[in-house]
PDB file of N, CA and C in Angstrom:
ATOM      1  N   UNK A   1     189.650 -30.273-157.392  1.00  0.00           N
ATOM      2  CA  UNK A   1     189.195 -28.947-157.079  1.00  0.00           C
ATOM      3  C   UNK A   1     189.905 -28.484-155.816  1.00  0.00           C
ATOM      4  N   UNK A   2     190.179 -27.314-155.849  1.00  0.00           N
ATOM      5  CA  UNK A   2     191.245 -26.958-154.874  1.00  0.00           C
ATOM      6  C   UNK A   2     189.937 -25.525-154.080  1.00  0.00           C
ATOM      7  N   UNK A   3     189.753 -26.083-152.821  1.00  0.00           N
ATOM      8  CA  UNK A   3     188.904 -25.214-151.890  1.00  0.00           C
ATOM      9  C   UNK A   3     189.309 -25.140-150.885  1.00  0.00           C
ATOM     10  N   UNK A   4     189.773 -23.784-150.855  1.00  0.00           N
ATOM     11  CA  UNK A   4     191.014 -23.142-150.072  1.00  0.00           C
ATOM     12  C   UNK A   4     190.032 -22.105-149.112  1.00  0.00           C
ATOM     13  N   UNK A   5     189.626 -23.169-148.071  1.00  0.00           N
ATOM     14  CA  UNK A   5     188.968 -21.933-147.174  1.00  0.00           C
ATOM     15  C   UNK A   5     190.095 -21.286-146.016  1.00  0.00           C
ATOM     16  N   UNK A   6     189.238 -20.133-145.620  1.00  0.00           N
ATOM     17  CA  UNK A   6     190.248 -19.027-144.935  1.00  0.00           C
ATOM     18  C   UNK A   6     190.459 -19.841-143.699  1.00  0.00           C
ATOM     19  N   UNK A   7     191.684 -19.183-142.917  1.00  0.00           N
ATOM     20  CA  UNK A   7     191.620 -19.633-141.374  1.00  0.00           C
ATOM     21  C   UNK A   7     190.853 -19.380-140.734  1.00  0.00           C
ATOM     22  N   UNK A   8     190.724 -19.970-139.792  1.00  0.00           N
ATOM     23  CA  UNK A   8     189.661 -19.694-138.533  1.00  0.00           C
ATOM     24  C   UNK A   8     190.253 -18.026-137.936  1.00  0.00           C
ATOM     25  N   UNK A   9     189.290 -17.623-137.382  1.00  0.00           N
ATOM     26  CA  UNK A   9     189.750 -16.222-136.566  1.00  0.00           C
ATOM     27  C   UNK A   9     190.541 -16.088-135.488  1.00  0.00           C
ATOM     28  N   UNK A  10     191.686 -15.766-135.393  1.00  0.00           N
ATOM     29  CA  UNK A  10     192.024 -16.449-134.453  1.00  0.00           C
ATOM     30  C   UNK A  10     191.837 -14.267-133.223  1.00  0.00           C
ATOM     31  N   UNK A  11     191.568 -14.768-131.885  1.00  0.00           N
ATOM     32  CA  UNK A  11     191.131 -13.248-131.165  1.00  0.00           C
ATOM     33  C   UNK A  11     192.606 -12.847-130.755  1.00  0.00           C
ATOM     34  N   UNK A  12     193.264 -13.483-130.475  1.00  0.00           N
ATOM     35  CA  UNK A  12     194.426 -13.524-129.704  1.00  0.00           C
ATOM     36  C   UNK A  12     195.371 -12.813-130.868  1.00  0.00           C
ATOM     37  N   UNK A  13     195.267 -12.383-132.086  1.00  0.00           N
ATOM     38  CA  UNK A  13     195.822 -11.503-132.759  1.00  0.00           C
ATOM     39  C   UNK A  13     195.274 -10.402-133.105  1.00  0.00           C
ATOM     40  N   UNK A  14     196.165  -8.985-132.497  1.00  0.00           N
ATOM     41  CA  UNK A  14     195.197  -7.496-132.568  1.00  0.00           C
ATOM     42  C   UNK A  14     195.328  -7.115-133.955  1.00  0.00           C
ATOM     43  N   UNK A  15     193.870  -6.853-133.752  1.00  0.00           N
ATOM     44  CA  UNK A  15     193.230  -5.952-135.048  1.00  0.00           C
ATOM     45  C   UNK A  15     193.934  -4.784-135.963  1.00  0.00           C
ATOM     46  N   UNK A  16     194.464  -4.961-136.447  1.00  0.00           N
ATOM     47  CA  UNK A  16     195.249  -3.228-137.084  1.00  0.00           C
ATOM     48  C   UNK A  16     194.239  -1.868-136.585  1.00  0.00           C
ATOM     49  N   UNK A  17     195.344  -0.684-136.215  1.00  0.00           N
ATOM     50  CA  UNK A  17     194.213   0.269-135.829  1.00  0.00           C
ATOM     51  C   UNK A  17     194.500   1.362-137.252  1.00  0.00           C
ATOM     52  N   UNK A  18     193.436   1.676-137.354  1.00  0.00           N
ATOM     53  CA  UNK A  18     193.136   2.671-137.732  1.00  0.00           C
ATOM     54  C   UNK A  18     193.969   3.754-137.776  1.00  0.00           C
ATOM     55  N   UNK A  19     194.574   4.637-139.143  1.00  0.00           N
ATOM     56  CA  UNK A  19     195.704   5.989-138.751  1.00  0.00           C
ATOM     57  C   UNK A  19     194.844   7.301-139.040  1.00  0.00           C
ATOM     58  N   UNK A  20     193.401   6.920-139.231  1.00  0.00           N
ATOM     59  CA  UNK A  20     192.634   7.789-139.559  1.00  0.00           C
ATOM     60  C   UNK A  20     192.526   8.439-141.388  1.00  0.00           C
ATOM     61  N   UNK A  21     191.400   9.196-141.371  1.00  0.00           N
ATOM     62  CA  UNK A  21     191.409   9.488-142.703  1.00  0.00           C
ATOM     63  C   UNK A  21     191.442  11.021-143.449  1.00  0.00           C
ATOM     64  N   UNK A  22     192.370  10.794-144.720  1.00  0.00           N
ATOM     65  CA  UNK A  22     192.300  12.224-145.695  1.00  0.00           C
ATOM     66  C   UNK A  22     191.947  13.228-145.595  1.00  0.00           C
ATOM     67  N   UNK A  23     190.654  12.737-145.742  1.00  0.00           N
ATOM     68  CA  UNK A  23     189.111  13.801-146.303  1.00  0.00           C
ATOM     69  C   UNK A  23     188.887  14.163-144.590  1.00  0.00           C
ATOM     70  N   UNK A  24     188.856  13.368-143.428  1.00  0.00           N
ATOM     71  CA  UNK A  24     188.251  14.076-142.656  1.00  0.00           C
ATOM     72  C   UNK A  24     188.984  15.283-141.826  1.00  0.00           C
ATOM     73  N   UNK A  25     190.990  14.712-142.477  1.00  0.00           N
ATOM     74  CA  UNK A  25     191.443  15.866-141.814  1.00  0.00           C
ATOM     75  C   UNK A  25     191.257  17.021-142.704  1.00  0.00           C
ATOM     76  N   UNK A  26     190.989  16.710-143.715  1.00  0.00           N
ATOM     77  CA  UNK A  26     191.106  18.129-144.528  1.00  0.00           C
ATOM     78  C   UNK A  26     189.894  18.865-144.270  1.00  0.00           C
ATOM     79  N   UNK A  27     188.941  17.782-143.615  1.00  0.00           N
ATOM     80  CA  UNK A  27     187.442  18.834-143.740  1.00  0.00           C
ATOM     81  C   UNK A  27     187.172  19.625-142.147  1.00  0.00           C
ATOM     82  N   UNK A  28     188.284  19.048-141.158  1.00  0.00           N
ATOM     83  CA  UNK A  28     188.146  18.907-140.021  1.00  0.00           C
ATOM     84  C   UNK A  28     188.774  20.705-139.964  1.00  0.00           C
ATOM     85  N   UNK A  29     189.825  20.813-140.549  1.00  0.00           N
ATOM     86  CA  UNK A  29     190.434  21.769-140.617  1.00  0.00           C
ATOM     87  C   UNK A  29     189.864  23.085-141.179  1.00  0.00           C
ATOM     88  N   UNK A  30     188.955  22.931-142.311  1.00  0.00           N
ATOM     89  CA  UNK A  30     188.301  24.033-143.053  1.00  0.00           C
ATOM     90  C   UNK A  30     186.859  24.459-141.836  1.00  0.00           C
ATOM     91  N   UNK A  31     186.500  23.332-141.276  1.00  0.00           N
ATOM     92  CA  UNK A  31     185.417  23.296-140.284  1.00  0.00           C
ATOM     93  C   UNK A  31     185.771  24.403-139.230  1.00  0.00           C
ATOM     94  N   UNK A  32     187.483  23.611-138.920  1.00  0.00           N
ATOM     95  CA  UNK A  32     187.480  24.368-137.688  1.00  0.00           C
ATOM     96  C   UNK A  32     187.777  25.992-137.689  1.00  0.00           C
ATOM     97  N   UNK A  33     188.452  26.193-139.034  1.00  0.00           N
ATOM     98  CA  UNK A  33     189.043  27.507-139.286  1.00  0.00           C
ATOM     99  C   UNK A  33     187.487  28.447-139.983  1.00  0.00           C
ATOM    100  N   UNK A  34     186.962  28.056-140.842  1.00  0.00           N
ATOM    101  CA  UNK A  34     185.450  28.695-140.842  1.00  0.00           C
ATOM    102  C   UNK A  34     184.773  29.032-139.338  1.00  0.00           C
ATOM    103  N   UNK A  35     183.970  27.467-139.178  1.00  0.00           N
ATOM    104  CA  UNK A  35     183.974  28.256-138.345  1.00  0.00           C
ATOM    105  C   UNK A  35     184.099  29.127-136.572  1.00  0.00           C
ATOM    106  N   UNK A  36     185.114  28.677-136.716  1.00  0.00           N
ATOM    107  CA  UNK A  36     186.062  29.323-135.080  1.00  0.00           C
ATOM    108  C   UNK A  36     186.149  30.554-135.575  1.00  0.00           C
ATOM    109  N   UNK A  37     186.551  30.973-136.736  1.00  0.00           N
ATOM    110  CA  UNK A  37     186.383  32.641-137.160  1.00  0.00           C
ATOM    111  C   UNK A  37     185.282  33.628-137.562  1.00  0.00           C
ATOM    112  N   UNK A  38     184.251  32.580-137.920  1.00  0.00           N
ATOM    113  CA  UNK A  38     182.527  32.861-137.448  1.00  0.00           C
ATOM    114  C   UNK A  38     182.422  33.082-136.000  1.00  0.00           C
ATOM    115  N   UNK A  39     182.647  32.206-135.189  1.00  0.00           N
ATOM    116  CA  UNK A  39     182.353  32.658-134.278  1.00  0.00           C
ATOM    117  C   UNK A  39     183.066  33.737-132.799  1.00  0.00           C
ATOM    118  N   UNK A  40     184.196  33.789-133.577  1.00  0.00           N
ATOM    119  CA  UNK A  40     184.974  34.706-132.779  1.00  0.00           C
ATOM    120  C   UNK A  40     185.010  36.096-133.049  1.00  0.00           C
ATOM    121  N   UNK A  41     184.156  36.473-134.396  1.00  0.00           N
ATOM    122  CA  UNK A  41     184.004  37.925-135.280  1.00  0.00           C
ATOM    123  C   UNK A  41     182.613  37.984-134.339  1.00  0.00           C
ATOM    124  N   UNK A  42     181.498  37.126-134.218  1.00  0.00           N
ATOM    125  CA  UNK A  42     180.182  37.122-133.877  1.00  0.00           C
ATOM    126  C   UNK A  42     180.362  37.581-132.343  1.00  0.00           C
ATOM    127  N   UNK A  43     180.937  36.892-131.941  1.00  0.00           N
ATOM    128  CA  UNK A  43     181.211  37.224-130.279  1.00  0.00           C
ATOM    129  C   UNK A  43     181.851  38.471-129.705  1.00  0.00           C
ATOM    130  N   UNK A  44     183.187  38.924-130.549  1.00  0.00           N
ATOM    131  CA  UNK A  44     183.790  40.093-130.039  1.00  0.00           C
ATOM    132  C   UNK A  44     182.898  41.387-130.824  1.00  0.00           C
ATOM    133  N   UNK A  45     182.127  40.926-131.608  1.00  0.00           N
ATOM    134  CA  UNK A  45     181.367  42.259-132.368  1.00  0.00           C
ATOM    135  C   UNK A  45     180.307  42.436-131.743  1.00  0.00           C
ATOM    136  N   UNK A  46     179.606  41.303-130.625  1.00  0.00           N
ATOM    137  CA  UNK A  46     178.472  41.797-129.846  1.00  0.00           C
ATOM    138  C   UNK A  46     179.015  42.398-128.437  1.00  0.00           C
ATOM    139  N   UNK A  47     180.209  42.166-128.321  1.00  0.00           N
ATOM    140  CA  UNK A  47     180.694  42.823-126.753  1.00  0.00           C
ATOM    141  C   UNK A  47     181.316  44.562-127.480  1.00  0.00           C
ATOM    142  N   UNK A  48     181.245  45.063-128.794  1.00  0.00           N
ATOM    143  CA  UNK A  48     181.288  46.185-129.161  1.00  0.00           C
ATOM    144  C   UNK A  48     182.514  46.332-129.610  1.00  0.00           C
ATOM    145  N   UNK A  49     183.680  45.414-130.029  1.00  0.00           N
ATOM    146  CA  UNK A  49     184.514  45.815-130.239  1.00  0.00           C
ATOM    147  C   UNK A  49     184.433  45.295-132.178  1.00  0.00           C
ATOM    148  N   UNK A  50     185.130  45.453-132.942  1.00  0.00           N
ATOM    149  CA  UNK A  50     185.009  45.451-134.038  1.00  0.00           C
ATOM    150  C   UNK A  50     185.307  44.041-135.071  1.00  0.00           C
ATOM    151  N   UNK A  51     184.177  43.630-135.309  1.00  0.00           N
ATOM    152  CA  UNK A  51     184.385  41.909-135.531  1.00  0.00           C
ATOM    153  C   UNK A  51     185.245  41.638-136.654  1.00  0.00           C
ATOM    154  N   UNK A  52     185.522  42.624-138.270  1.00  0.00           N
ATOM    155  CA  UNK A  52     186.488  42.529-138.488  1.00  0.00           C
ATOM    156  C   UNK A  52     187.791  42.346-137.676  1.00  0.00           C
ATOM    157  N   UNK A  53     188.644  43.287-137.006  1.00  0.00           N
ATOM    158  CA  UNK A  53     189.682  43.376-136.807  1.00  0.00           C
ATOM    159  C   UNK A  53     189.650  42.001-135.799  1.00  0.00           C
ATOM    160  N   UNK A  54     188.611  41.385-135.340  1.00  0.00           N
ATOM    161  CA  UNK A  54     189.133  40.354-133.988  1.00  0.00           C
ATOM    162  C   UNK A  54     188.919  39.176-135.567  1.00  0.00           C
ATOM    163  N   UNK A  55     188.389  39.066-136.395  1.00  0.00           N
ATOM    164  CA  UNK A  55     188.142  37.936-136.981  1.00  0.00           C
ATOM    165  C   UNK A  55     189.617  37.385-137.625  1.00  0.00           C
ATOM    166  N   UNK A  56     190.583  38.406-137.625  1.00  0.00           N
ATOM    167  CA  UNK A  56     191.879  37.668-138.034  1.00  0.00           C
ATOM    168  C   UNK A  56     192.719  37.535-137.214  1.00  0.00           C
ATOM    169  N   UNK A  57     192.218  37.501-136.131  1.00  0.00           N
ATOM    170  CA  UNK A  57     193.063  36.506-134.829  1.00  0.00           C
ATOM    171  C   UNK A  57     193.303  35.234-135.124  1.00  0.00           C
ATOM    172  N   UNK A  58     194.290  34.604-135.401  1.00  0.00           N
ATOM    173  CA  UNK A  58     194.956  33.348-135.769  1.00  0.00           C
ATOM    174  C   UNK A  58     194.474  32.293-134.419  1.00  0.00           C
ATOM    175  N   UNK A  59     193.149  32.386-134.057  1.00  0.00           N
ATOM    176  CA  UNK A  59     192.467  31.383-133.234  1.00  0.00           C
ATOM    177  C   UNK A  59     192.758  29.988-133.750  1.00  0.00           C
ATOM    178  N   UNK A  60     191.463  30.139-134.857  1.00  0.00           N
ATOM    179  CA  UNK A  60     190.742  29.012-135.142  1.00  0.00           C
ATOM    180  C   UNK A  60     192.370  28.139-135.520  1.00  0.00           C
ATOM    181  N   UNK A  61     192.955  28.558-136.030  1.00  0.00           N
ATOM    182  CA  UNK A  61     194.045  28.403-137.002  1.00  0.00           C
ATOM    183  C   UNK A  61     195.245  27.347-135.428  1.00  0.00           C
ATOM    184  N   UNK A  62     195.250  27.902-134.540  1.00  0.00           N
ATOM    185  CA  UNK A  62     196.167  27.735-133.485  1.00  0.00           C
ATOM    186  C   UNK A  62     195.213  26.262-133.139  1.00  0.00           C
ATOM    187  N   UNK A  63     194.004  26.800-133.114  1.00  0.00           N
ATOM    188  CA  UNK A  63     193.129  25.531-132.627  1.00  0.00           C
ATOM    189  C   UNK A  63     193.442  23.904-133.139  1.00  0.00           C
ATOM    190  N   UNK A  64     193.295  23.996-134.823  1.00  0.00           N
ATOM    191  CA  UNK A  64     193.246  23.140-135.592  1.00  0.00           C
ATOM    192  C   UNK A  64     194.701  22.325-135.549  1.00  0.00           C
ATOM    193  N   UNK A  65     196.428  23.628-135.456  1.00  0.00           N
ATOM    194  CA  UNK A  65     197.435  23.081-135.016  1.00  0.00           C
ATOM    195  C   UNK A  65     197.523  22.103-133.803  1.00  0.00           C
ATOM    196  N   UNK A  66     196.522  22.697-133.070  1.00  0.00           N
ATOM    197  CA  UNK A  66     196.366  21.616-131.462  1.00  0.00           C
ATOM    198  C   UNK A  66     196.359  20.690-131.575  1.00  0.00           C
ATOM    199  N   UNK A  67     194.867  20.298-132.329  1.00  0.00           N
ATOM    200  CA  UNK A  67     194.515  18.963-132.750  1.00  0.00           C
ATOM    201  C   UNK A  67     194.844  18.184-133.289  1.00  0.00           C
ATOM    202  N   UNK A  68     195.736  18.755-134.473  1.00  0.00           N
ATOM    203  CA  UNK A  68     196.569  18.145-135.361  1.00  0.00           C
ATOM    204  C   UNK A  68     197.557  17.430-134.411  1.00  0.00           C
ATOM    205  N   UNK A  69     198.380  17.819-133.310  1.00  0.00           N
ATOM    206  CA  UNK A  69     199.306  17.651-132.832  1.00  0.00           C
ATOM    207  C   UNK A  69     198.647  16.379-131.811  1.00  0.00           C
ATOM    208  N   UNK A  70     197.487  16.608-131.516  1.00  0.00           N
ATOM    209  CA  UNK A  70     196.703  15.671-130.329  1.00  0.00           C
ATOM    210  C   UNK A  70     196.768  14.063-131.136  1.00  0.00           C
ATOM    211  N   UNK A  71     196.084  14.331-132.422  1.00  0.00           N
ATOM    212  CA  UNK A  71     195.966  13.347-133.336  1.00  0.00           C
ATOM    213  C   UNK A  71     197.149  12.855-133.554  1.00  0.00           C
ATOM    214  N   UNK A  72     198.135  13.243-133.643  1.00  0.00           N
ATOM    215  CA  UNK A  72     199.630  12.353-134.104  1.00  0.00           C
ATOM    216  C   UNK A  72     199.927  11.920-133.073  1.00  0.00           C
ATOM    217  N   UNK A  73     200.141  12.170-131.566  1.00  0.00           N
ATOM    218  CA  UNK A  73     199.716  11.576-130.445  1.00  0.00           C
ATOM    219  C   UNK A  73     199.590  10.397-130.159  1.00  0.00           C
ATOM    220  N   UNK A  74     198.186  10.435-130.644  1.00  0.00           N
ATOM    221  CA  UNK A  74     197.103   9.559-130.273  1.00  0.00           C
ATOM    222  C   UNK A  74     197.179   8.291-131.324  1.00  0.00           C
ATOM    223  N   UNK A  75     198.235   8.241-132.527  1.00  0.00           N
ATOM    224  CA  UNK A  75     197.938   7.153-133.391  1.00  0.00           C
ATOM    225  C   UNK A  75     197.139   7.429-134.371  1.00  0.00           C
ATOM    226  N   UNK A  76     196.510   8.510-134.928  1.00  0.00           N
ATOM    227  CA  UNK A  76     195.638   8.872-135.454  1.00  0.00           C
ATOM    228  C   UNK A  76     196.736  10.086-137.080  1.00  0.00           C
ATOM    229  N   UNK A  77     197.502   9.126-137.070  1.00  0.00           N
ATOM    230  CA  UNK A  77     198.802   9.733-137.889  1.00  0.00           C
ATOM    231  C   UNK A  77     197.882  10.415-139.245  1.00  0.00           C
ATOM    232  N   UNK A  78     197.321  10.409-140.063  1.00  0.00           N
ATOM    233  CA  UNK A  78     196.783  10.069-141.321  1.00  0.00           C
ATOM    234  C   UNK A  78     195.869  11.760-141.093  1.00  0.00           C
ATOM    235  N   UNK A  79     194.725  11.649-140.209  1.00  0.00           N
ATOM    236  CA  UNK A  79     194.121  12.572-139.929  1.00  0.00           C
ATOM    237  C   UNK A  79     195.359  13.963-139.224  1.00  0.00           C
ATOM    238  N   UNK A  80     195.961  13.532-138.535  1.00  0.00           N
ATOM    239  CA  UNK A  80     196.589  14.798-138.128  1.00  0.00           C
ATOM    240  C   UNK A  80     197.425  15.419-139.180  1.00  0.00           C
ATOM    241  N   UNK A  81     198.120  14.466-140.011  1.00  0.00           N
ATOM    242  CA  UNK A  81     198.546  15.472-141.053  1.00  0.00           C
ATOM    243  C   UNK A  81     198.086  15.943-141.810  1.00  0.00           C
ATOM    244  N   UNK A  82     196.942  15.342-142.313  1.00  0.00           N
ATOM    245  CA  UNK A  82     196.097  15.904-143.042  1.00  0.00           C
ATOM    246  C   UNK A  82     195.044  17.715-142.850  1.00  0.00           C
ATOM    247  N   UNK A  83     195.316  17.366-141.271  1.00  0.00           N
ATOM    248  CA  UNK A  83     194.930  18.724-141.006  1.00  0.00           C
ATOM    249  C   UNK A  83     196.115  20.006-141.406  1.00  0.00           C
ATOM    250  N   UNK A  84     197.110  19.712-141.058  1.00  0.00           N
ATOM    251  CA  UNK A  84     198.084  20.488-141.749  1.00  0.00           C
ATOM    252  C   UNK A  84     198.187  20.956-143.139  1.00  0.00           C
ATOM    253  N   UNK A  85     197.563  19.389-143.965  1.00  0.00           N
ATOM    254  CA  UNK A  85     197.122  19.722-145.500  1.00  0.00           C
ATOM    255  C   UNK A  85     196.153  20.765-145.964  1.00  0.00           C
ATOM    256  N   UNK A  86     194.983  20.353-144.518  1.00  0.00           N
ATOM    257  CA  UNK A  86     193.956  21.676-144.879  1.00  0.00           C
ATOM    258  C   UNK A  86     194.027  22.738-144.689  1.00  0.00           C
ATOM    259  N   UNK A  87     195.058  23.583-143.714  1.00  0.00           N
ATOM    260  CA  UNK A  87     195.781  24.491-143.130  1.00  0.00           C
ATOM    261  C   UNK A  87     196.457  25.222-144.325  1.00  0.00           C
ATOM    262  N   UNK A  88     196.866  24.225-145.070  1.00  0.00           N
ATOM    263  CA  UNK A  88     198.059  24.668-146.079  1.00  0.00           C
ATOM    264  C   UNK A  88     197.021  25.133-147.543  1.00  0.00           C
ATOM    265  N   UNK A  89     195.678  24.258-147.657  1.00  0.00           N
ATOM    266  CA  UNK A  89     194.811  24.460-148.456  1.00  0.00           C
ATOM    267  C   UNK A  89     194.113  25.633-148.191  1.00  0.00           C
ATOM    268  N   UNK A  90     194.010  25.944-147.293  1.00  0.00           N
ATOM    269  CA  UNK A  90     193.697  27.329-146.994  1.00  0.00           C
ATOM    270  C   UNK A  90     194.348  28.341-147.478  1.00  0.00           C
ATOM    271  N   UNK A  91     195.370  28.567-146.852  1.00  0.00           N
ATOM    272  CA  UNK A  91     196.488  29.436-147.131  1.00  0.00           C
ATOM    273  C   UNK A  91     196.792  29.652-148.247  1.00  0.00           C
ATOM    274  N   UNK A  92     196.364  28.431-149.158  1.00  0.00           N
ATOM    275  CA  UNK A  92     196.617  28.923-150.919  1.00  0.00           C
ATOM    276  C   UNK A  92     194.944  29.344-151.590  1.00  0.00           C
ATOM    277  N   UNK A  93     194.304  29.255-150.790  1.00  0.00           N
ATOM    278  CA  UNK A  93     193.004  29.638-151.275  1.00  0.00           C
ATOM    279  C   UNK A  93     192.827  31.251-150.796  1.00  0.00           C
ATOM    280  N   UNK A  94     193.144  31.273-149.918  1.00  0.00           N
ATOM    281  CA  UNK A  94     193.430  32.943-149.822  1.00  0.00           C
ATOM    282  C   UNK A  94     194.663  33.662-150.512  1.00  0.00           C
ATOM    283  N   UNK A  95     195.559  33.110-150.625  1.00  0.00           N
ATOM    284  CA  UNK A  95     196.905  33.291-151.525  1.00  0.00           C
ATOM    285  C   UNK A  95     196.097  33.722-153.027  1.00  0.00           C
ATOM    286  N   UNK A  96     195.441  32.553-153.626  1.00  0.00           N
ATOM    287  CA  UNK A  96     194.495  33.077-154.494  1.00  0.00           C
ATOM    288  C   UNK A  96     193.883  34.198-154.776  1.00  0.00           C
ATOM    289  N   UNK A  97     193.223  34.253-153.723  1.00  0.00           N
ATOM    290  CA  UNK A  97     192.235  35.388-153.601  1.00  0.00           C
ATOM    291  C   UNK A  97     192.587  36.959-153.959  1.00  0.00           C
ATOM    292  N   UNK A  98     193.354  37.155-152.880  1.00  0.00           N
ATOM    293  CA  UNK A  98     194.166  38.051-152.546  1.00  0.00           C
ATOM    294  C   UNK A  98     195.129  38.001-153.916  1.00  0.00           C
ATOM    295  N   UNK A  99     195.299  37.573-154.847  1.00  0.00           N
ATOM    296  CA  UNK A  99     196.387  38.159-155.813  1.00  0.00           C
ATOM    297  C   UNK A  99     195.621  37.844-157.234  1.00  0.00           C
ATOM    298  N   UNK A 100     193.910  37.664-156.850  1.00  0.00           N
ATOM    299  CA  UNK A 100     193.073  37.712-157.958  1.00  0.00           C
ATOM    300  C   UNK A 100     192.910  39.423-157.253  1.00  0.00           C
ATOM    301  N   UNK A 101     192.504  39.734-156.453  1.00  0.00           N
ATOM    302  CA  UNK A 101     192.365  40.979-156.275  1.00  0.00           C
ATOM    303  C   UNK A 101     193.212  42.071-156.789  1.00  0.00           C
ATOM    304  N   UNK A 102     194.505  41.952-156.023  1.00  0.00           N
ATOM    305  CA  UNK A 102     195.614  42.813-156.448  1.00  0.00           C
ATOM    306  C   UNK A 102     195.340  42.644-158.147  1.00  0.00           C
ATOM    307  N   UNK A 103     195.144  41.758-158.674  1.00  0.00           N
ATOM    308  CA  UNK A 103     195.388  41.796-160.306  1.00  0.00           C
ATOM    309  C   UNK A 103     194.023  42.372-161.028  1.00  0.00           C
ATOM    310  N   UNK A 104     192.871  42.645-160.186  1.00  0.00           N
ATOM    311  CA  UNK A 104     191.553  43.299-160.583  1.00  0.00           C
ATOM    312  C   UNK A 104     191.808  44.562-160.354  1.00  0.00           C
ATOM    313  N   UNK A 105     192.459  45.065-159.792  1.00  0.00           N
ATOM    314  CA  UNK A 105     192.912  46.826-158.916  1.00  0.00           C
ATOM    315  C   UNK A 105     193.914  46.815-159.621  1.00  0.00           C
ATOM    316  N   UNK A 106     194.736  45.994-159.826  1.00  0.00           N
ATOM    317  CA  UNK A 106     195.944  46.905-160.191  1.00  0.00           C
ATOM    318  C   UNK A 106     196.031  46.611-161.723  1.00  0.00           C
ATOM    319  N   UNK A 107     195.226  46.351-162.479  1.00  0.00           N
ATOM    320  CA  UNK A 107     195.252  46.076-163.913  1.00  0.00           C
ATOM    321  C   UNK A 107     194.111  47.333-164.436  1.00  0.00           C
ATOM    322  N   UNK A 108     193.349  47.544-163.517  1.00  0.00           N
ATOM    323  CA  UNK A 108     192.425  48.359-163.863  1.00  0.00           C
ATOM    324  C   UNK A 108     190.794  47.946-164.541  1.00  0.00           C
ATOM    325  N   UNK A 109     190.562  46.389-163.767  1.00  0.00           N
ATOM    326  CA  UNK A 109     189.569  46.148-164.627  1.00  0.00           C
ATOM    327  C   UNK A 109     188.397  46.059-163.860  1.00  0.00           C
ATOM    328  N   UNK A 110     188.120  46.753-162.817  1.00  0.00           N
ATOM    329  CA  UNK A 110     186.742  47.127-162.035  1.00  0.00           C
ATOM    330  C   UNK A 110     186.268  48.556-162.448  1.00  0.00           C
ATOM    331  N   UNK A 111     186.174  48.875-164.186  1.00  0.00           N
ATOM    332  CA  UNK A 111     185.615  50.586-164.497  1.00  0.00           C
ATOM    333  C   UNK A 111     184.506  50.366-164.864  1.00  0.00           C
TER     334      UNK A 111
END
């Protein structure tokens, strides 16, 4: 019988770190771009100026590039690009949007 136990632990060899994960850059990113643009429409619309027009200030959006950039940095490779992924998932979800619209208006099918 062949009982092949593991090695002992040895401390004196470092642990692999972590490059971070997928899902949290992608969720990190929709978080931050929701809502940083919640709250930057909420804020400039109670000081009286018009929360549409401040809500497409490319804030949240500049924000999430930050972090992204902090995270690749930091070793945290996996999550920072991934925020870029969610950045980019965005951008086609409004890409969407916006040319489901144009094709409801310009086809004529809101009578």
């Amino acid at each position: 019988m062949n009982d092949a136990t593991p090695p002992p632990f040895d401390k004196s060899t470092p642990m692999p770190q972590s490059t971070g994960s997928l899902w949290a850059g992608i969720g990190l990113a929709w978080a931050i771009v929701l809502v940083g643009h919640a709250l930057t429409a909420g804020l400039f619309s109670s000081v009286g100026t018009s929360g549409v027009l401040v809500a497409l200030l490319p804030s949240p959006e500049i924000a999430a590039v930050v972090l992204a950039i902090v995270l690749l940095v930091r070793g945290k490779r996996r999550t920072g690009l991934s925020i870029f992924l969610g950045l980019a998932s965005i951008a086609a979800v409004i890409l969407l949007l916006v040319a489901a619209c144009f094709g409801l208006i310009g086809l004529g099918g809101m009578h």
